[in-house]
PDB file of N, CA and C in Angstrom:
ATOM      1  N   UNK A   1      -9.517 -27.260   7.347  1.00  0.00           N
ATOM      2  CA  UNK A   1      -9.149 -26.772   8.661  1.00  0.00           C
ATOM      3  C   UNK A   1     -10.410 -26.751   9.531  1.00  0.00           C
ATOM      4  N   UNK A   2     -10.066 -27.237  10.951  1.00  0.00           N
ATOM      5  CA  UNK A   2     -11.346 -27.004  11.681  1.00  0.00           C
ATOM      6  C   UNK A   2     -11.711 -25.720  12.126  1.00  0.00           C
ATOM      7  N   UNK A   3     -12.929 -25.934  12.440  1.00  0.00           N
ATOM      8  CA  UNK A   3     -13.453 -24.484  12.787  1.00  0.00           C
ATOM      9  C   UNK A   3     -12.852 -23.847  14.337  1.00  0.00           C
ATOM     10  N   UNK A   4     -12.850 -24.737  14.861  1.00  0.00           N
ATOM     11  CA  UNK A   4     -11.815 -24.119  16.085  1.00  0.00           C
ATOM     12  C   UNK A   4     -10.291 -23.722  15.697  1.00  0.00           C
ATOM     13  N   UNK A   5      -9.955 -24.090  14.864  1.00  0.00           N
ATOM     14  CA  UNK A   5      -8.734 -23.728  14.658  1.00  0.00           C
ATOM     15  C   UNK A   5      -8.855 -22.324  13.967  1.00  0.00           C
ATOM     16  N   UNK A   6     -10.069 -22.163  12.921  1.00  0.00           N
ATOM     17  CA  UNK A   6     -10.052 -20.748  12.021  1.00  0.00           C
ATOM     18  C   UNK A   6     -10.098 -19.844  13.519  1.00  0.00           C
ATOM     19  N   UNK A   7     -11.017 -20.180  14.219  1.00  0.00           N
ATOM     20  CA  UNK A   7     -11.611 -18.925  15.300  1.00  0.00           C
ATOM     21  C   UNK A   7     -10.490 -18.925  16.169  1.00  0.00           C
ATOM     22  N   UNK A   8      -9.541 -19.875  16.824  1.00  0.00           N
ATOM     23  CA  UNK A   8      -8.542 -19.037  17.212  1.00  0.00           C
ATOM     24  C   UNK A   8      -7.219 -18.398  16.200  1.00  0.00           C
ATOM     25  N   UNK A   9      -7.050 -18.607  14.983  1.00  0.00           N
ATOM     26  CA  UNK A   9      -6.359 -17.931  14.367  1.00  0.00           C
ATOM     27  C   UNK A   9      -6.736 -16.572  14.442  1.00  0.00           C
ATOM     28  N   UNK A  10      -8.007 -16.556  14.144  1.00  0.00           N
ATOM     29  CA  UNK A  10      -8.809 -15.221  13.498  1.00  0.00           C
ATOM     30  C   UNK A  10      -8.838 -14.410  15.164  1.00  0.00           C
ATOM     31  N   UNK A  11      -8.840 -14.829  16.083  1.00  0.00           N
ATOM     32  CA  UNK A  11      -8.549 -14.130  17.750  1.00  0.00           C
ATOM     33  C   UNK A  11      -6.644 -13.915  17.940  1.00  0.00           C
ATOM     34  N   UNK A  12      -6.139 -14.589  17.278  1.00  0.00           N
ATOM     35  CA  UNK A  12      -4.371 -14.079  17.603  1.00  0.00           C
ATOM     36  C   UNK A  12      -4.350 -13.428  16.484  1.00  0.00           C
ATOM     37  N   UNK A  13      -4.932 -13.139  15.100  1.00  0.00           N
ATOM     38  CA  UNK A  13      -4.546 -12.078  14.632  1.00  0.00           C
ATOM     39  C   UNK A  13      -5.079 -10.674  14.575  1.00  0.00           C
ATOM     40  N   UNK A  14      -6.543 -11.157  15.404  1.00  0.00           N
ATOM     41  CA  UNK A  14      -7.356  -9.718  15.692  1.00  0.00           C
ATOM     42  C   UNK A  14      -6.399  -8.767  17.117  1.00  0.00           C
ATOM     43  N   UNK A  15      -6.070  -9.570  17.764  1.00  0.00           N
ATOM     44  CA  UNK A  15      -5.183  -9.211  19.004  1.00  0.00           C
ATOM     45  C   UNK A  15      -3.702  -8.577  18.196  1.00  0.00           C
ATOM     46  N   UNK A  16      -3.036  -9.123  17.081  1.00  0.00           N
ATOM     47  CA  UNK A  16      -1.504  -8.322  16.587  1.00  0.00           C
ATOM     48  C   UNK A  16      -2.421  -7.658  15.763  1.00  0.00           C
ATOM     49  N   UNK A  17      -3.412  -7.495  15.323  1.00  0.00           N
ATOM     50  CA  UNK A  17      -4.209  -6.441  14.410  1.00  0.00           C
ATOM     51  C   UNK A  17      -4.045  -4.833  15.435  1.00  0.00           C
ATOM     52  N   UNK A  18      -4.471  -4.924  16.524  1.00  0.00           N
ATOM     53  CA  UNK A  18      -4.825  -3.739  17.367  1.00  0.00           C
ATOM     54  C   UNK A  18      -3.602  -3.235  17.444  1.00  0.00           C
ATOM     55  N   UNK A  19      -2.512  -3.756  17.764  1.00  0.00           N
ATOM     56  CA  UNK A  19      -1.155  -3.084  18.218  1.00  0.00           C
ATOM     57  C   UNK A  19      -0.089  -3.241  17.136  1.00  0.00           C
ATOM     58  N   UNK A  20      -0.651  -3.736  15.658  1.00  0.00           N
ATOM     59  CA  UNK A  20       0.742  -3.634  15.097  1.00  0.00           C
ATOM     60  C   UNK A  20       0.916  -2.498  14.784  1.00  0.00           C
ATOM     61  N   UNK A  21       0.560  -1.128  14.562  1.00  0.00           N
ATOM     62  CA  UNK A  21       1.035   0.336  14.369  1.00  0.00           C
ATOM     63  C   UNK A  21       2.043   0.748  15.500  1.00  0.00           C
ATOM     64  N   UNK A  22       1.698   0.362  16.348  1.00  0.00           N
ATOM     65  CA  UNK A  22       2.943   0.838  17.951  1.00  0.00           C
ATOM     66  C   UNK A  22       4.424   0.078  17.829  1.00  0.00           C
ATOM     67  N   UNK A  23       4.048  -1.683  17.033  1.00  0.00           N
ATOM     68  CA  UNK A  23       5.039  -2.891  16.811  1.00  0.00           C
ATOM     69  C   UNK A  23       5.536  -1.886  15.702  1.00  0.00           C
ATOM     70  N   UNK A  24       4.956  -1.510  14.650  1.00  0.00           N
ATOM     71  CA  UNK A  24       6.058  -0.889  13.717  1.00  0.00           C
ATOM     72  C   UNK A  24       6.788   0.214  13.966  1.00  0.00           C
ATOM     73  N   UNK A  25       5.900   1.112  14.575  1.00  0.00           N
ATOM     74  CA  UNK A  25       7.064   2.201  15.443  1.00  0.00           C
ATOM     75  C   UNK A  25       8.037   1.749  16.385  1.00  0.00           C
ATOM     76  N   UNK A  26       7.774   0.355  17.381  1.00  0.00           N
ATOM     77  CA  UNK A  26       9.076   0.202  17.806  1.00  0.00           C
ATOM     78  C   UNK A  26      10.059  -0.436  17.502  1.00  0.00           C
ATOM     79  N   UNK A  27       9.679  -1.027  16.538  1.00  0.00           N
ATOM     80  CA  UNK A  27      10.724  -1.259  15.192  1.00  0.00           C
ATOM     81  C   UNK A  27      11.664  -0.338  15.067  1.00  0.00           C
ATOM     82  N   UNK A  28      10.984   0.406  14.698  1.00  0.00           N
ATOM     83  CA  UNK A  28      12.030   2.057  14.381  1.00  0.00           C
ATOM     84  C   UNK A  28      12.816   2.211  14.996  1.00  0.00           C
ATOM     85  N   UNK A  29      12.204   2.417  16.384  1.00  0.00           N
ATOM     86  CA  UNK A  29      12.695   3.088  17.609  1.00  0.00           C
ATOM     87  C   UNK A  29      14.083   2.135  18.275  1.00  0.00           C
ATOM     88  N   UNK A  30      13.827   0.870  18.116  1.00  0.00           N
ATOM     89  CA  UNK A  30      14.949  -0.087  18.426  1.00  0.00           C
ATOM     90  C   UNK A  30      16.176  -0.247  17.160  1.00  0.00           C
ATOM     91  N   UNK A  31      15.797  -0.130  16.156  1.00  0.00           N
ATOM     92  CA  UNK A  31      16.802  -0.023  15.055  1.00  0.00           C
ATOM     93  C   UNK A  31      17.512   1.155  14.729  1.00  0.00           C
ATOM     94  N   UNK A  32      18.826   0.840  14.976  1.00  0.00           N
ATOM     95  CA  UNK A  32      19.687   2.006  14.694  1.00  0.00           C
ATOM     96  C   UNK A  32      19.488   2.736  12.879  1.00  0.00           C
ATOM     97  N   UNK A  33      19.712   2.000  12.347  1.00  0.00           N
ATOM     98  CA  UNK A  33      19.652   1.966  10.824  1.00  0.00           C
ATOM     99  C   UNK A  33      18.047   3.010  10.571  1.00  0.00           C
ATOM    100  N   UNK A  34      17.226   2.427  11.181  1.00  0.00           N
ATOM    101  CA  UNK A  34      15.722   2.825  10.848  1.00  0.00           C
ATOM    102  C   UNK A  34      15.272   4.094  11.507  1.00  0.00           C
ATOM    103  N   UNK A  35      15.659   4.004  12.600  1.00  0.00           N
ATOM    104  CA  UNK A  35      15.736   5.784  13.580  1.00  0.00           C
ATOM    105  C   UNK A  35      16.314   6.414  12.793  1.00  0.00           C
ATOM    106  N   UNK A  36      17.504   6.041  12.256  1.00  0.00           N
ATOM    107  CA  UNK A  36      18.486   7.449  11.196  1.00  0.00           C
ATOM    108  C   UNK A  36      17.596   7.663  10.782  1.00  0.00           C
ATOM    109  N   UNK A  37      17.152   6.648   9.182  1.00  0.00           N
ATOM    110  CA  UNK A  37      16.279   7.372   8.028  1.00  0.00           C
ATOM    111  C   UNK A  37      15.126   7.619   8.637  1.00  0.00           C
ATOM    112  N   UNK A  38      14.140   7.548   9.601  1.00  0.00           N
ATOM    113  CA  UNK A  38      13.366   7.846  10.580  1.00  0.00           C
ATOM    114  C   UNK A  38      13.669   9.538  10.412  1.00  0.00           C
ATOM    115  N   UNK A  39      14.222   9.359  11.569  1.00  0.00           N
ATOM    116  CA  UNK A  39      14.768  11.327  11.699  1.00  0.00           C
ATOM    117  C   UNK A  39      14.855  12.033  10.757  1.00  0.00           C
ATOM    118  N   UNK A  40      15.680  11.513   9.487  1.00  0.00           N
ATOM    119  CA  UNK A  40      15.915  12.418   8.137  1.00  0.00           C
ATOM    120  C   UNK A  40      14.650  12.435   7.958  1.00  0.00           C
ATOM    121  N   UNK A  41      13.725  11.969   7.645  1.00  0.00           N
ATOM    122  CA  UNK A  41      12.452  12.267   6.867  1.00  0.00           C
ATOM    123  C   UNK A  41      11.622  12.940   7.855  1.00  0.00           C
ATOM    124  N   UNK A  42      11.918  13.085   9.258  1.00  0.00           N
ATOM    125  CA  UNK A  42      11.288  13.688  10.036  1.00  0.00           C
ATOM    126  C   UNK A  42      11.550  14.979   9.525  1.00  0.00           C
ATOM    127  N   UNK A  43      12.694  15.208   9.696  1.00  0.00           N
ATOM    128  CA  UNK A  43      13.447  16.812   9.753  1.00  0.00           C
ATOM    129  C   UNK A  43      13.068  17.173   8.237  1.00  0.00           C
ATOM    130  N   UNK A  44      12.802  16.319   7.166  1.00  0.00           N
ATOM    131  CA  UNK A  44      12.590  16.793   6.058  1.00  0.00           C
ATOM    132  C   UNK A  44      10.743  17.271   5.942  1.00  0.00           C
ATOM    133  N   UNK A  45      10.246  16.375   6.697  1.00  0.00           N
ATOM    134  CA  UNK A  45       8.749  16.257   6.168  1.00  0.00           C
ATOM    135  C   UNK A  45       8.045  16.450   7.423  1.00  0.00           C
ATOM    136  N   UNK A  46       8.499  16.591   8.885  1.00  0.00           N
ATOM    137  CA  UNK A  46       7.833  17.397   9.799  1.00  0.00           C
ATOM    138  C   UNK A  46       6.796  15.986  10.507  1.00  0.00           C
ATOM    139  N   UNK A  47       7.296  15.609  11.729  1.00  0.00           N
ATOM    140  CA  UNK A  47       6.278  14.759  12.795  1.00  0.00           C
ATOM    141  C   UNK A  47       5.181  14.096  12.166  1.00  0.00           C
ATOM    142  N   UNK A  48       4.629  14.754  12.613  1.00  0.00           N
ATOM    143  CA  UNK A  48       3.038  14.463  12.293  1.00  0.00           C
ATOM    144  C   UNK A  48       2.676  14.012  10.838  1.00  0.00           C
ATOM    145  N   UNK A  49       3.021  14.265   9.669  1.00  0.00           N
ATOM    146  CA  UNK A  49       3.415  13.781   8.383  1.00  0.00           C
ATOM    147  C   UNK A  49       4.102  12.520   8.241  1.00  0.00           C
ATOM    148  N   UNK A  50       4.983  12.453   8.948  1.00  0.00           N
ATOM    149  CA  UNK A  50       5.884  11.056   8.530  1.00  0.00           C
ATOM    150  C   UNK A  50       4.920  10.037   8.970  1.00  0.00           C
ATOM    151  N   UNK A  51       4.498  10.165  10.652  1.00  0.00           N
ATOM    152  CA  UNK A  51       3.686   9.359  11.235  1.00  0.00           C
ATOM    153  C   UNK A  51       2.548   9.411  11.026  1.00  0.00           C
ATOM    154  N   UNK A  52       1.850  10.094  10.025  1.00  0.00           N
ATOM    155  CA  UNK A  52       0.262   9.608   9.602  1.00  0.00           C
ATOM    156  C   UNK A  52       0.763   9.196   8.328  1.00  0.00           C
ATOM    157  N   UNK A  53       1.620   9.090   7.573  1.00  0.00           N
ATOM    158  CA  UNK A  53       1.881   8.239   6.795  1.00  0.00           C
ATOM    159  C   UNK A  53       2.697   7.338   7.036  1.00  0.00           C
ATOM    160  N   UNK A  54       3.024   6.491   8.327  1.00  0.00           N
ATOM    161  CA  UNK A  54       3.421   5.411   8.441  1.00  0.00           C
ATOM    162  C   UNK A  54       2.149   4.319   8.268  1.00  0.00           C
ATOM    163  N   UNK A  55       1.641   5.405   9.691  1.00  0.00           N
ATOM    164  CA  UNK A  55       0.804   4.540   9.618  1.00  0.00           C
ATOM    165  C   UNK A  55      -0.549   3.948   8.756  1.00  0.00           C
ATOM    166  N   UNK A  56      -0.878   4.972   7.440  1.00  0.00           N
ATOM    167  CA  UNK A  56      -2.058   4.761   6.694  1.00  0.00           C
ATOM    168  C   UNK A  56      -1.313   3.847   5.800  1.00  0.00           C
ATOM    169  N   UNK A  57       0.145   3.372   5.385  1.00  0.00           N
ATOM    170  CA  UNK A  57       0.297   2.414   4.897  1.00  0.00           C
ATOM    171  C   UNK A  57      -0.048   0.929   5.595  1.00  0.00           C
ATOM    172  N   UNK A  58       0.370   1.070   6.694  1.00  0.00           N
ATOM    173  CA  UNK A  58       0.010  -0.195   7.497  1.00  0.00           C
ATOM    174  C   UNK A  58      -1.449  -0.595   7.573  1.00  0.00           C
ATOM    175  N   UNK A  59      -2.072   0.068   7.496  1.00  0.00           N
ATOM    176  CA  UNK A  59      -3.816  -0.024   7.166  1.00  0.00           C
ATOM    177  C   UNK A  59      -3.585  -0.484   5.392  1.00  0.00           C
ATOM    178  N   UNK A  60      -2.945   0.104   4.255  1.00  0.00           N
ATOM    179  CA  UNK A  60      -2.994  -0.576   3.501  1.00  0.00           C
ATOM    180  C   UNK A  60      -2.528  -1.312   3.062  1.00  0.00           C
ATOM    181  N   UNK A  61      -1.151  -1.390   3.581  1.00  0.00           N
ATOM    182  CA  UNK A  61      -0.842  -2.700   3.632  1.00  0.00           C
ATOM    183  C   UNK A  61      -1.276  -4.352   4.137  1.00  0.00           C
ATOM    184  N   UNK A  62      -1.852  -4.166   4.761  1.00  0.00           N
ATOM    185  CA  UNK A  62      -2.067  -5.032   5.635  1.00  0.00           C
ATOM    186  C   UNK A  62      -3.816  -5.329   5.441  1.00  0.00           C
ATOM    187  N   UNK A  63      -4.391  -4.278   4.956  1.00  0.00           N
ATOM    188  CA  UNK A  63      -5.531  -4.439   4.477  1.00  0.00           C
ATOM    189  C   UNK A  63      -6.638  -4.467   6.257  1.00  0.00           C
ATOM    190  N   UNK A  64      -6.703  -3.546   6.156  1.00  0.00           N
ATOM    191  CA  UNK A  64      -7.109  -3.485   8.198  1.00  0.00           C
ATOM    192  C   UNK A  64      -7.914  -2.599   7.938  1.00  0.00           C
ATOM    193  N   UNK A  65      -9.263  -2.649   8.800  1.00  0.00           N
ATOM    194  CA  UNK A  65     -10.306  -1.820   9.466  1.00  0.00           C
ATOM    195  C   UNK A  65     -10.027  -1.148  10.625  1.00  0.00           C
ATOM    196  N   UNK A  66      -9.714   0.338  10.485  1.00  0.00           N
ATOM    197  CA  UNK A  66      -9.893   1.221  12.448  1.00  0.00           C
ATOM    198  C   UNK A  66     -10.535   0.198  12.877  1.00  0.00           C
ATOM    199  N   UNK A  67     -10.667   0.534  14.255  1.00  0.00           N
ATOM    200  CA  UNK A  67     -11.295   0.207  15.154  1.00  0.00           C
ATOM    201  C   UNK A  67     -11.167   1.571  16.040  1.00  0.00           C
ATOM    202  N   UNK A  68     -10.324   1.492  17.329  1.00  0.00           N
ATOM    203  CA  UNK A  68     -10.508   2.220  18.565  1.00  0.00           C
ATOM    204  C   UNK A  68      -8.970   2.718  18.276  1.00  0.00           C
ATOM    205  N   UNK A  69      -8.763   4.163  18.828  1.00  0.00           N
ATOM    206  CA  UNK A  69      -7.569   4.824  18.934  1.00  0.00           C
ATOM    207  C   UNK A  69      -6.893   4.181  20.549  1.00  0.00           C
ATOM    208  N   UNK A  70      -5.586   4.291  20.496  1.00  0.00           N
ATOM    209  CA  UNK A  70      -4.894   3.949  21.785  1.00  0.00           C
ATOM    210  C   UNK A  70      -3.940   4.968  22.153  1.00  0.00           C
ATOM    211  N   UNK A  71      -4.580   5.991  23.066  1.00  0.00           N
ATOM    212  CA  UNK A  71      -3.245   6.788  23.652  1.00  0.00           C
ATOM    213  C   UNK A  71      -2.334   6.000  24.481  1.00  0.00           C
ATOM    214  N   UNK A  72      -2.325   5.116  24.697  1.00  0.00           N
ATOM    215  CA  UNK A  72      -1.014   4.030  25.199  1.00  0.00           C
ATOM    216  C   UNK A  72       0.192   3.611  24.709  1.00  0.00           C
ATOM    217  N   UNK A  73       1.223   4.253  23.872  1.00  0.00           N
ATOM    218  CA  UNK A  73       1.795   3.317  22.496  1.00  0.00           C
ATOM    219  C   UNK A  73       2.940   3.218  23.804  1.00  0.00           C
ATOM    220  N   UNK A  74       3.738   2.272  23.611  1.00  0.00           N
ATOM    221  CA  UNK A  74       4.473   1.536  24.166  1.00  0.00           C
ATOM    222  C   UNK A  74       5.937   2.138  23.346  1.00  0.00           C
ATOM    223  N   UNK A  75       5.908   2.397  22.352  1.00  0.00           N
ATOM    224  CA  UNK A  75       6.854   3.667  21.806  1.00  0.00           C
ATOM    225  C   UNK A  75       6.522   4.685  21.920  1.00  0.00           C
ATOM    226  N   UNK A  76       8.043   5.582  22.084  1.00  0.00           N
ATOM    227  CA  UNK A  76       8.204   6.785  22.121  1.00  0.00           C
ATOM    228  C   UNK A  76       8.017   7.341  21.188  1.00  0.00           C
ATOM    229  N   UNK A  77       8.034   7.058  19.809  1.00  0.00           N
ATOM    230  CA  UNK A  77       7.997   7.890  18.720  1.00  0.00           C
ATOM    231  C   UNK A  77       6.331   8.262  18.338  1.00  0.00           C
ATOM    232  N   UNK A  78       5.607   7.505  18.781  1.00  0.00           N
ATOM    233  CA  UNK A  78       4.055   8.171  18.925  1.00  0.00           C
ATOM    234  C   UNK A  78       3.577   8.566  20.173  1.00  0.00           C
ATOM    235  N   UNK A  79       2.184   9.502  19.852  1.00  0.00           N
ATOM    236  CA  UNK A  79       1.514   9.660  20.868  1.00  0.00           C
ATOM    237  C   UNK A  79       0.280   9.107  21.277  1.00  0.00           C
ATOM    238  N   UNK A  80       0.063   8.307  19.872  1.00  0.00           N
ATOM    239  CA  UNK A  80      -1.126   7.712  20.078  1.00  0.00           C
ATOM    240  C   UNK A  80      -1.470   6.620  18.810  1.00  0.00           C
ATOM    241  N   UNK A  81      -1.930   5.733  18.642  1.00  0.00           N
ATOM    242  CA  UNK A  81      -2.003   4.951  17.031  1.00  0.00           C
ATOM    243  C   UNK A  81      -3.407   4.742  16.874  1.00  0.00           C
ATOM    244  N   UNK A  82      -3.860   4.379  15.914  1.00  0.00           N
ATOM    245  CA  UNK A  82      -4.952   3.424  15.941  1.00  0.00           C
ATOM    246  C   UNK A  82      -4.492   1.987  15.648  1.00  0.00           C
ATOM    247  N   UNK A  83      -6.227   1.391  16.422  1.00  0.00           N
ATOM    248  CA  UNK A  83      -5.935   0.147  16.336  1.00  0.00           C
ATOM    249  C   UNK A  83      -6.783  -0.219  15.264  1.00  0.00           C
ATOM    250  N   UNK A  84      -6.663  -1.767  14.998  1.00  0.00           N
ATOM    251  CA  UNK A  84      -7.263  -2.073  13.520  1.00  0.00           C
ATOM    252  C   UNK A  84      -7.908  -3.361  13.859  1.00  0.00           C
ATOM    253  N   UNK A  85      -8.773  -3.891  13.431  1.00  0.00           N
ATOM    254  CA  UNK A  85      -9.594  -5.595  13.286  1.00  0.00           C
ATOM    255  C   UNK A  85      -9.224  -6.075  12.264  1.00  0.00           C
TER     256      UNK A  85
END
């Protein structure tokens, strides 16, 4: 593969790197199915719990470095995510 090709791969996935925590919450938020069990585990396990463990899987899943926090999320179901490189 050429090297221009690695460096813009490696720039479109540093760019869905920063915002996929907000993409998986609005996942949620648009799926009927996923808001239910969403809510149940809310009401079972309390806000702030569900959603710092959404999101520290997505860091390990995905195998991602923080970077910069974003009070911007484009979903409602957060108030804020981090972003990742």
């Amino acid at each position: 593969m050429s090297d221009a090709i690695i460096v813009f791969a490696d720039e479109v996935i540093s760019r869905k790197n920063k915002s996929i925590t907000d993409e998986i919450f609005l996942l949620i938020q648009n799926d009927k199915d996923l808001m239910q069990k969403y809510l149940r585990l809310v009401e079972e396990h309390h806000l702030s719990s569900v959603n710092t463990q959404i999101g520290k899987r997505v860091k390990e899943k995905y195998v991602l470095t923080n970077a910069e926090r974003n009070d911007e999320p484009s979903s409602t179901l957060i108030k804020s995510y981090q972003e990742f490189v």
